[in-house]
Protein backbone atom coordinates (compact mmCIF):
# COMPACT_ATOMS: atom_id res chain seq x y z
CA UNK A 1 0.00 0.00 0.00
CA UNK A 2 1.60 3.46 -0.82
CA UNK A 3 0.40 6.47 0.83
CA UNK A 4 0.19 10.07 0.23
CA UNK A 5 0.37 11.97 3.54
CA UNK A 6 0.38 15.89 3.60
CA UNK A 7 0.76 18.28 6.30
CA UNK A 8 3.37 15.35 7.06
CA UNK A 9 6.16 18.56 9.01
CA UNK A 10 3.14 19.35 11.14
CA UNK A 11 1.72 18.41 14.96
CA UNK A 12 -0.63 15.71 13.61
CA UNK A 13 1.45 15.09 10.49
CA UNK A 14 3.95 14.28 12.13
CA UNK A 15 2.29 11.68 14.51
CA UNK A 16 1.14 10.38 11.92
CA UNK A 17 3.81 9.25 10.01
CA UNK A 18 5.55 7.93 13.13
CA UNK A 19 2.75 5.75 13.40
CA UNK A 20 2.80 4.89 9.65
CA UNK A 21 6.04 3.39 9.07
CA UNK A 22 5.48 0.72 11.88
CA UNK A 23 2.63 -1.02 9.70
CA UNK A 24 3.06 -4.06 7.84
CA UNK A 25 0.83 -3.66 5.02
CA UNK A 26 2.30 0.29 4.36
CA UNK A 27 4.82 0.27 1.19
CA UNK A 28 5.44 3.69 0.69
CA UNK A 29 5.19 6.96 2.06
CA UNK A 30 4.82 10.22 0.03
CA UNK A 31 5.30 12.77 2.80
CA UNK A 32 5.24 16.19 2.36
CA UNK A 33 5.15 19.99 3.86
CA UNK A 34 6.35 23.04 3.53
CA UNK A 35 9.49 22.99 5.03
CA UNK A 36 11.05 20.43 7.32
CA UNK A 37 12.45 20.96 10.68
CA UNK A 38 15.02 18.06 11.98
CA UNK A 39 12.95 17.53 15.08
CA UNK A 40 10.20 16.66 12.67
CA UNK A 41 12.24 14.73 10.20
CA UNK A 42 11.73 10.81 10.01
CA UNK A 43 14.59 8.64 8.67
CA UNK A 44 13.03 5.39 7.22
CA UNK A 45 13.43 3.47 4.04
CA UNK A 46 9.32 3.73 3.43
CA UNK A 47 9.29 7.71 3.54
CA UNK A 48 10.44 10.15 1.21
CA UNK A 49 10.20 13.65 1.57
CA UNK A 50 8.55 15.65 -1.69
CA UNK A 51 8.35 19.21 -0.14
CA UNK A 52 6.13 22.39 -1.93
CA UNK A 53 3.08 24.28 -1.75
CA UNK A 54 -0.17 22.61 -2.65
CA UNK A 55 -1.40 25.97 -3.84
CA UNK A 56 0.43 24.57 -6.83
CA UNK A 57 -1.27 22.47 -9.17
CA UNK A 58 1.51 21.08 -11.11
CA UNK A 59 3.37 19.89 -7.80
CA UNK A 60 0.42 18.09 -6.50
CA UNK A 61 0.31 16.30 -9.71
CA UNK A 62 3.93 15.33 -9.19
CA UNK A 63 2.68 13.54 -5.93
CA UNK A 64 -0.25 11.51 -6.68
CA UNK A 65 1.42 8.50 -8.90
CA UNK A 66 0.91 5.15 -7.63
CA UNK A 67 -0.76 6.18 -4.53
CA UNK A 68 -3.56 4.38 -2.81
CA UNK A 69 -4.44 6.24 0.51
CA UNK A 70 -4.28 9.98 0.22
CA UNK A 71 -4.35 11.15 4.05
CA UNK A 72 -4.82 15.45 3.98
CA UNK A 73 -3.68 16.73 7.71
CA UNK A 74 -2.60 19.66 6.06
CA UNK A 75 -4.30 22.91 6.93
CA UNK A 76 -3.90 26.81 7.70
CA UNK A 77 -5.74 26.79 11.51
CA UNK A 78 -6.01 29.58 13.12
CA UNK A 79 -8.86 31.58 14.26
CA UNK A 80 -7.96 34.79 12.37
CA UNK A 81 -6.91 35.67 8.74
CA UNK A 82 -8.15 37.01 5.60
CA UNK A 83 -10.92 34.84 3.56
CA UNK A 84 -8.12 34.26 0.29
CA UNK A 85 -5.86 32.89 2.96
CA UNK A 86 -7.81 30.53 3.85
CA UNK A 87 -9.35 29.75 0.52
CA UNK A 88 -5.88 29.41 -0.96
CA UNK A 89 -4.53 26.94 1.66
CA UNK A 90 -7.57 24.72 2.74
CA UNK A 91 -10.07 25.12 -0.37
CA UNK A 92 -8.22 25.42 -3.35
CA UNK A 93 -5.86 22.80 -2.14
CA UNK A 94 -8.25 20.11 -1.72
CA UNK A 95 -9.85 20.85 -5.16
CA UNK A 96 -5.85 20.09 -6.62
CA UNK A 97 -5.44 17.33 -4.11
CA UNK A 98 -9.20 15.60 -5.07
CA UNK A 99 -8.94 16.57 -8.98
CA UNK A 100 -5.47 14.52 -9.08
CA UNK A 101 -6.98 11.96 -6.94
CA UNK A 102 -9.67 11.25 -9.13
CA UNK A 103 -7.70 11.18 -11.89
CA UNK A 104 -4.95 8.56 -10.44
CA UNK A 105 -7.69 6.34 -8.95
CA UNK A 106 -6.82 7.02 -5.62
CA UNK A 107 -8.98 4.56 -3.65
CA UNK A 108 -9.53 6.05 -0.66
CA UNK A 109 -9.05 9.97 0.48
CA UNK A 110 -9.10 10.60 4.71
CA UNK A 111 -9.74 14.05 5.78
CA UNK A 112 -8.55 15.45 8.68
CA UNK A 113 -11.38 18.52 9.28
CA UNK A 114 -12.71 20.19 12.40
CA UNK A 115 -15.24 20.40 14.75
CA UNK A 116 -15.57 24.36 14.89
CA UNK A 117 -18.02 24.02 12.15
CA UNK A 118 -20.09 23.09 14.86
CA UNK A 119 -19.94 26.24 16.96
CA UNK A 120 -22.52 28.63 17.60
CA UNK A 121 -21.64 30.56 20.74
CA UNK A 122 -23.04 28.62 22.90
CA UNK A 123 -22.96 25.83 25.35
CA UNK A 124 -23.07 22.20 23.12
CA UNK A 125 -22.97 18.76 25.00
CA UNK A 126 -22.61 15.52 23.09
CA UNK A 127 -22.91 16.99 19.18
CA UNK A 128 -23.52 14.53 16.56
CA UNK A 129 -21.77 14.80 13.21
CA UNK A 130 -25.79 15.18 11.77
CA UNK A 131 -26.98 17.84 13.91
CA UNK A 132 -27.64 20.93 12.07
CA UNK A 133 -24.53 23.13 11.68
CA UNK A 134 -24.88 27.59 11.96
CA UNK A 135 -26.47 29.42 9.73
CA UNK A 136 -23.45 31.50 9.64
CA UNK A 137 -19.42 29.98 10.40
CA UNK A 138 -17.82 31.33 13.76
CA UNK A 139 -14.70 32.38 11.18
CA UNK A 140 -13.02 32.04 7.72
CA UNK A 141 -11.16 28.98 9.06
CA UNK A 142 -14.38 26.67 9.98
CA UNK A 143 -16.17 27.81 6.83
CA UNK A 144 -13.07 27.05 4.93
CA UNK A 145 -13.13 23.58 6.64
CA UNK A 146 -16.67 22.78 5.88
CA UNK A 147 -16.51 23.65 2.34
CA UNK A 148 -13.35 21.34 2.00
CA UNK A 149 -15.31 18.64 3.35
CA UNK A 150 -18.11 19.61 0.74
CA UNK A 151 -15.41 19.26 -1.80
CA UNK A 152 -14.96 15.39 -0.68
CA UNK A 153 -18.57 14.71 -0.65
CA UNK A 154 -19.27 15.38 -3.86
CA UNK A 155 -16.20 13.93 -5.39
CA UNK A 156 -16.01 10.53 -7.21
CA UNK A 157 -14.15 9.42 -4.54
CA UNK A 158 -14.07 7.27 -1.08
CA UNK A 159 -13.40 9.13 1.80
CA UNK A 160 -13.45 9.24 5.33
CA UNK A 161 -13.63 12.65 7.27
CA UNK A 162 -12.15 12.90 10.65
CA UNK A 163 -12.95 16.04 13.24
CA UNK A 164 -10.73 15.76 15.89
CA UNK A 165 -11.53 18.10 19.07
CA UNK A 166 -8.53 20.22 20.52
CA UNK A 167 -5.57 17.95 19.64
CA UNK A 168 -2.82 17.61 22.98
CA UNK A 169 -0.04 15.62 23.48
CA UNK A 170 3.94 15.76 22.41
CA UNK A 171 5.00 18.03 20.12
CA UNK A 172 1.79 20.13 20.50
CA UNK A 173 2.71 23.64 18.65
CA UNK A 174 -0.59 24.79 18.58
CA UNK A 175 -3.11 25.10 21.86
CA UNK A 176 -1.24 24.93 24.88
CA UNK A 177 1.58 26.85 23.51
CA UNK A 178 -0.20 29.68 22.90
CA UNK A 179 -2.38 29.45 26.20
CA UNK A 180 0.90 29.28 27.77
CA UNK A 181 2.66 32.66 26.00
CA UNK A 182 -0.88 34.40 27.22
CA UNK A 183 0.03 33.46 30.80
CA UNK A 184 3.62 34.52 30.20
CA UNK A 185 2.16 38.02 28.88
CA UNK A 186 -0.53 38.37 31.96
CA UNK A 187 -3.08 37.77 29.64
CA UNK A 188 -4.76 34.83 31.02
CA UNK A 189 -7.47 35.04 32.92
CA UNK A 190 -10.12 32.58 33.54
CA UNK A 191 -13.16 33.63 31.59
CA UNK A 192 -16.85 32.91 33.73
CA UNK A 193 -16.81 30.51 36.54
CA UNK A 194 -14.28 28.00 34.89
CA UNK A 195 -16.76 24.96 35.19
CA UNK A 196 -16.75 24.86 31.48
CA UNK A 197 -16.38 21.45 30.21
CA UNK A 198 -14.94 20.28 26.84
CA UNK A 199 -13.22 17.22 25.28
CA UNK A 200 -9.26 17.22 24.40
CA UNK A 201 -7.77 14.78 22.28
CA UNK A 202 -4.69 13.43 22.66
CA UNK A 203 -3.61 13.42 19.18
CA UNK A 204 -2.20 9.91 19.42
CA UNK A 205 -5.60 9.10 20.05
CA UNK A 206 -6.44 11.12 16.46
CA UNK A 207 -3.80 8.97 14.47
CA UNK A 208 -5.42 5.96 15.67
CA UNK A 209 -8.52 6.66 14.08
CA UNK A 210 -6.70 8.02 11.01
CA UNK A 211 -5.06 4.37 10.80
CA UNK A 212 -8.48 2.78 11.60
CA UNK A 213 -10.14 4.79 8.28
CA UNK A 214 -7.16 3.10 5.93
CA UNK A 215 -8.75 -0.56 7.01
CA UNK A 216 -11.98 0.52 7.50
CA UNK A 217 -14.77 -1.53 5.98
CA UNK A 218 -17.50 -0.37 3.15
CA UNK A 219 -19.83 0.75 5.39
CA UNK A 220 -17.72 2.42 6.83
CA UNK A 221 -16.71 4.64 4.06
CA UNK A 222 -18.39 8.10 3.28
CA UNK A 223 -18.87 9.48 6.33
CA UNK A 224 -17.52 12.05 9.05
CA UNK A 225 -16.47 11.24 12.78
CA UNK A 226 -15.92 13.19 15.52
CA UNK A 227 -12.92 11.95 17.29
CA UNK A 228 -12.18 12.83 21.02
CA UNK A 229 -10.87 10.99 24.26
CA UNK A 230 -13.97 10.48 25.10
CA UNK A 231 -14.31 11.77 28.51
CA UNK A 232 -14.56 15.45 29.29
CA UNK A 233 -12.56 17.29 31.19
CA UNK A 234 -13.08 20.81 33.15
CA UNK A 235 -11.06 23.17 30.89
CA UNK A 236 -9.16 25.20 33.44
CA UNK A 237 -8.34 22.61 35.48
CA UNK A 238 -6.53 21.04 32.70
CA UNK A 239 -4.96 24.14 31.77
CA UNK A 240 -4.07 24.82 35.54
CA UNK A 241 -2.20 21.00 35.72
CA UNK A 242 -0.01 22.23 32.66
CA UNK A 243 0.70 25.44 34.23
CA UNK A 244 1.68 23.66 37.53
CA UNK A 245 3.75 21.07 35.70
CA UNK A 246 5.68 23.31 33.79
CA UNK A 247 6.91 25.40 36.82
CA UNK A 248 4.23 28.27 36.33
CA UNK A 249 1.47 29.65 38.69
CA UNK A 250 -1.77 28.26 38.20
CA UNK A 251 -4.75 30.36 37.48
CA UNK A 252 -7.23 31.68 39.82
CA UNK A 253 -8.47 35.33 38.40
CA UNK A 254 -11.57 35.33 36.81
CA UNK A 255 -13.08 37.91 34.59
CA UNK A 256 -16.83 38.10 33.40
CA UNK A 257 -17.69 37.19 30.16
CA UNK A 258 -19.79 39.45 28.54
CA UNK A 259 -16.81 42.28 29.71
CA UNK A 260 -14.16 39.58 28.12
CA UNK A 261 -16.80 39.20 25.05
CA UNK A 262 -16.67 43.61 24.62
CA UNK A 263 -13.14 43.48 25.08
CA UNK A 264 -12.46 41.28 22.19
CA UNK A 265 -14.87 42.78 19.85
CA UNK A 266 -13.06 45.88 20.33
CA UNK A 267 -9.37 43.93 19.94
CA UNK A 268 -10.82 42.61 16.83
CA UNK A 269 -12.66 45.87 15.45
CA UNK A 270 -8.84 47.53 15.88
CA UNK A 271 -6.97 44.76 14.03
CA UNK A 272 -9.21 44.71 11.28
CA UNK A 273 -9.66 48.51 10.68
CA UNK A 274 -6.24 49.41 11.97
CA UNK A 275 -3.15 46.77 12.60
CA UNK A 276 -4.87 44.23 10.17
CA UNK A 277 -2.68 41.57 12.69
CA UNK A 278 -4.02 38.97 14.62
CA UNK A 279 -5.80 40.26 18.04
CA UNK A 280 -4.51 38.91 21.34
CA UNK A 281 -7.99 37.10 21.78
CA UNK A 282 -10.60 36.49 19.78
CA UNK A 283 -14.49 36.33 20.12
CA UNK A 284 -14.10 32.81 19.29
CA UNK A 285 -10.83 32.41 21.04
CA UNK A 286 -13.04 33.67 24.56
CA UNK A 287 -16.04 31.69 23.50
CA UNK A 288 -14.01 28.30 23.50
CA UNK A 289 -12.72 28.70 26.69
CA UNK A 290 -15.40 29.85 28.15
CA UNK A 291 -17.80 27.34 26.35
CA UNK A 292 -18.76 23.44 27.85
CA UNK A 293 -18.46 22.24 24.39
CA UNK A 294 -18.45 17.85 23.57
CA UNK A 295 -18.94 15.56 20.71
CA UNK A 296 -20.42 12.53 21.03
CA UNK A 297 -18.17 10.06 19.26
CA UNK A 298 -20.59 6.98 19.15
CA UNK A 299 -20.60 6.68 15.41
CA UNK A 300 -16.67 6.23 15.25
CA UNK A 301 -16.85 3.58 17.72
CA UNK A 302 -19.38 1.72 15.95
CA UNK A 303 -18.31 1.83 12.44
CA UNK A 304 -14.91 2.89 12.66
CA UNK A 305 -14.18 0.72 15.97
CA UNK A 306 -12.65 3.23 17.39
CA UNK A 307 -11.50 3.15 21.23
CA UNK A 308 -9.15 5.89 22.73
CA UNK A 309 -5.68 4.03 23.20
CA UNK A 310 -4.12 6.64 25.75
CA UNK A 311 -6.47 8.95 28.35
CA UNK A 312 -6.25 12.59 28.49
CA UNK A 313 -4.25 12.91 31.44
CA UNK A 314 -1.93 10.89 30.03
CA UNK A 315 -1.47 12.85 27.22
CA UNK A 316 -1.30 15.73 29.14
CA UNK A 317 1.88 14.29 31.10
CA UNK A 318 3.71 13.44 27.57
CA UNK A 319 3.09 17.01 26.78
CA UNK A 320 4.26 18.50 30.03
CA UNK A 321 7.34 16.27 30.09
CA UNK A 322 8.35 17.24 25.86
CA UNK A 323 7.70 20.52 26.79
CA UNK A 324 10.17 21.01 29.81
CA UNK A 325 12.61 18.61 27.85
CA UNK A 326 12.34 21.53 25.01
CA UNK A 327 12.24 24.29 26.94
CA UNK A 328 15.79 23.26 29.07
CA UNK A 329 17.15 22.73 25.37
């Protein structure tokens, strides 16, 4: 089996491929990025490295020979940025990545999407990948996500569409990096009472499903999955067992929401009229951690057989530990 596996130089990417060259009945691996970092690199006689943009028609082209499993982790996320740059790196890729597909006879295409499509501003417990989505996305980035997953749907192709909630774990350059930098700048405060729950996912837990869609059966086939650890946790007090096992102090200040809420509306009002740069803190950025927000992953474990292969305080720990390991180096 040869596989095609972007966003490879990434968090999940990454992961992935780790996982990847331990199976069997993998051949090859295409792997590819943007650029590639030597803490990222993997030395194996099933991977090679083809690195470019897949903005680029003509180098996605160059990729898909002879390739069975296409597996797309890559993706600009991030919950601010103009509508073309998100277009550019998570629309009009997958139309070059699915047109080539389709063309080579790629047999089966696994989608790694999101589950802010699913946010509305409020408090969600237990969504299903069928319940009705917003009227209107929280930001360019979730719309951009759904209408790549549109893009799969109405391909000729097999696919499988994972949407993995709030990836953790080793090598985590995303979420608790940045919560962590807003602590180190004073800017983290607890936003409403903190009793907020949510599900994390250790993102080992995320490439285990990804290799679970590559066997998957038939029925299996054509269908999104929320993907989680399956057990809620309190936000803060997740955040707060970071802070404490990285050497920080632990937050205890809380500010009120609706003041948080007006406080980023005005951030945001000033970036986009002014700075045009990211704000410190978004709407959305206040609303998800201020939000109880949980998928219910029932339809992964019945079709997909799915079951979470590491908790979320263990994944928690791996982080802690890579990131102190980093940090002293």
């Amino acid at each position: 089996m040869n596989i095609l596996l972007t966003g490879s130089t990434g968090f999940l990417g990454f992961r992935t491929l780790e996982r990847l060259v331990k199976l069997d009945y993998v051949d090859k691996i295409i792997a590819t990025g943007r650029s590639l970092q030597k803490p990222r690199e993997i030395s194996h006689p099933k991977v090679k490295y083809i690195l470019g943009d897949l903005i680029d028609n003509a180098f996605v082209n160059t990729l898909i020979k002879d390739i069975d499993i296409v597996i797309n982790t890559a993706s600009l996320s991030s919950p601010w940025g103009t509508e073309t740059s998100f277009y550019l790196a998570n629309i009009q890729t997958q139309k070059n990545i699915i047109s080539a597909s389709e063309i080579t006879g790629v047999k089966r295409f696994i989608y790694i999407s999101s589950p802010s499509i699913y946010y509305n501003g409020e408090d969600r417990n237990m969504v299903k990948e069928n319940d009705p989505l917003p009227t209107k996305f929280v930001n360019h980035y979730s719309k951009s996500k759904r209408d790549a997953e549109l893009l799969l749907e109405n391909s000729k192709l097999d696919y499988i569409t994972i949407r993995p909630r709030a990836l953790i774990g080793r090598g985590d350059s995303v979420i608790m990096p940045r919560l962590i930098k807003a602590h180190s700048d004073g800017r983290l405060k607890i936003i409403g009472d903190g009793e907020n729950r949510v599900d994390l996912t250790s993102v080992e837990n995320v490439v285990e499903s990804i290799v679970l869609s590559i066997i998957a059966p038939d029925k299996a086939l054509n269908n999104a999955y929320n993907i989680t650890d399956g057990n809620p946790v309190k936000l803060w007090r997740s955040i707060n067992t970071v802070l404490k096992g990285i050497g920080k102090e632990q937050i205890y200040k809380t500010v009120n929401f609706r003041v948080a809420y007006f406080a980023a509306s005005i951030l945001e009002l000033v970036s986009n009229c002014i700075t045009k740069e990211e704000p410190s803190l978004t709407k959305y950025s206040f609303g998800v951690l201020s939000k109880t927000f949980t998928l219910d992953i029932s339809k992964a474990v019945e079709l997909l057989n799915y079951k979470p292969v590491i908790t979320t305080e263990e994944s928690i720990e791996e982080f802690i530990n890579w990131y102190k390991e980093n940090e002293e180096n």
